[in-house]
Protein backbone atom coordinates (compact mmCIF):
# COMPACT_ATOMS: atom_id res chain seq x y z
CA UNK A 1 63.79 26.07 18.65
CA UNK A 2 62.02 28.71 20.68
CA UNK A 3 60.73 31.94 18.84
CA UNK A 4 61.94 34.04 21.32
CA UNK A 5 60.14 37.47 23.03
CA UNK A 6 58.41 39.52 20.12
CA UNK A 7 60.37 42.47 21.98
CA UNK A 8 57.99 45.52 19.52
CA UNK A 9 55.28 44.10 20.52
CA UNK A 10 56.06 43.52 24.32
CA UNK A 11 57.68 47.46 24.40
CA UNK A 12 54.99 48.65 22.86
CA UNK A 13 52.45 47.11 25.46
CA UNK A 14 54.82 48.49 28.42
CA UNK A 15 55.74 51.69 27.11
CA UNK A 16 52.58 52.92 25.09
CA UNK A 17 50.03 50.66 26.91
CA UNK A 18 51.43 50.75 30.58
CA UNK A 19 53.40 54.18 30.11
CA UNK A 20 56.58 52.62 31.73
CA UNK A 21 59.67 54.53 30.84
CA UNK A 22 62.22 52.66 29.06
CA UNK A 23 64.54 52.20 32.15
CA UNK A 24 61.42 50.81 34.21
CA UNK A 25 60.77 48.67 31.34
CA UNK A 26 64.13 47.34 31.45
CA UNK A 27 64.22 46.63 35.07
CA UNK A 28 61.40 44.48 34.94
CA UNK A 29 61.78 40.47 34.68
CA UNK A 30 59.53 38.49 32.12
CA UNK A 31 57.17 37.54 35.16
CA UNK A 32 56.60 40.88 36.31
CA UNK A 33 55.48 42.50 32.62
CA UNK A 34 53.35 39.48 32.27
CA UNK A 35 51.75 40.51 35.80
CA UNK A 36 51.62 43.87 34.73
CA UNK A 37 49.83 43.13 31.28
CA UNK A 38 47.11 40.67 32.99
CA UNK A 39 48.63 37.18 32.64
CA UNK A 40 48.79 34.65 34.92
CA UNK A 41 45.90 34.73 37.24
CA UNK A 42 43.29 36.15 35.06
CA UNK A 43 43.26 39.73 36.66
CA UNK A 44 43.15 43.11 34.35
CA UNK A 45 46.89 44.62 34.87
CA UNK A 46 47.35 47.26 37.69
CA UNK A 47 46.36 50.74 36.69
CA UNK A 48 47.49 53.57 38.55
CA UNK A 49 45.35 54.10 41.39
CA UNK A 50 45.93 50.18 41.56
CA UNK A 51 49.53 50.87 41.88
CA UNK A 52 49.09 54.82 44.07
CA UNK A 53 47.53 52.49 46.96
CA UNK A 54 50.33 49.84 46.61
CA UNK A 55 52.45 52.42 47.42
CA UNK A 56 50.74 54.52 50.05
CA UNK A 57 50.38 50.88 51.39
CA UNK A 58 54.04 50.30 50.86
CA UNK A 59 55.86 52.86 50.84
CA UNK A 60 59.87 53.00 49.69
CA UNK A 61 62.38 53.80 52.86
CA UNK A 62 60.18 52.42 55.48
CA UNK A 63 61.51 50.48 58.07
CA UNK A 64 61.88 46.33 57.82
């Protein structure tokens, strides 16, 4: 039997360590927190300038 998602522990690290609101904690899937909190491919988790020139790179309500 599985042990399941320690769901304190993986809050705590999105909320506290990432400062994600609880609704954009809850809209994530499993494999985009673990991208977010380093695992994976062995790179330190976005920060926010990481994620400010995602979306100046990115940005919502551009055309397809």
């Amino acid at each position: 039997m599985s042990a399941g998602f320690d769901w304190p522990v993986l809050m705590r690290a999105g909320m506290r360590g990432l400062g994600l609101s609880p609704a954009a904690f809850w809209a994530l899937t499993p494999a985009e927190l673990a991208f977010l909190l380093g695992e994976g491919d062995g790179r330190m988790p976005m920060d926010r300038a990481g994620l400010d020139a995602l979306a100046a790179r990115f940005p919502d309500g551009g055309e397809m």
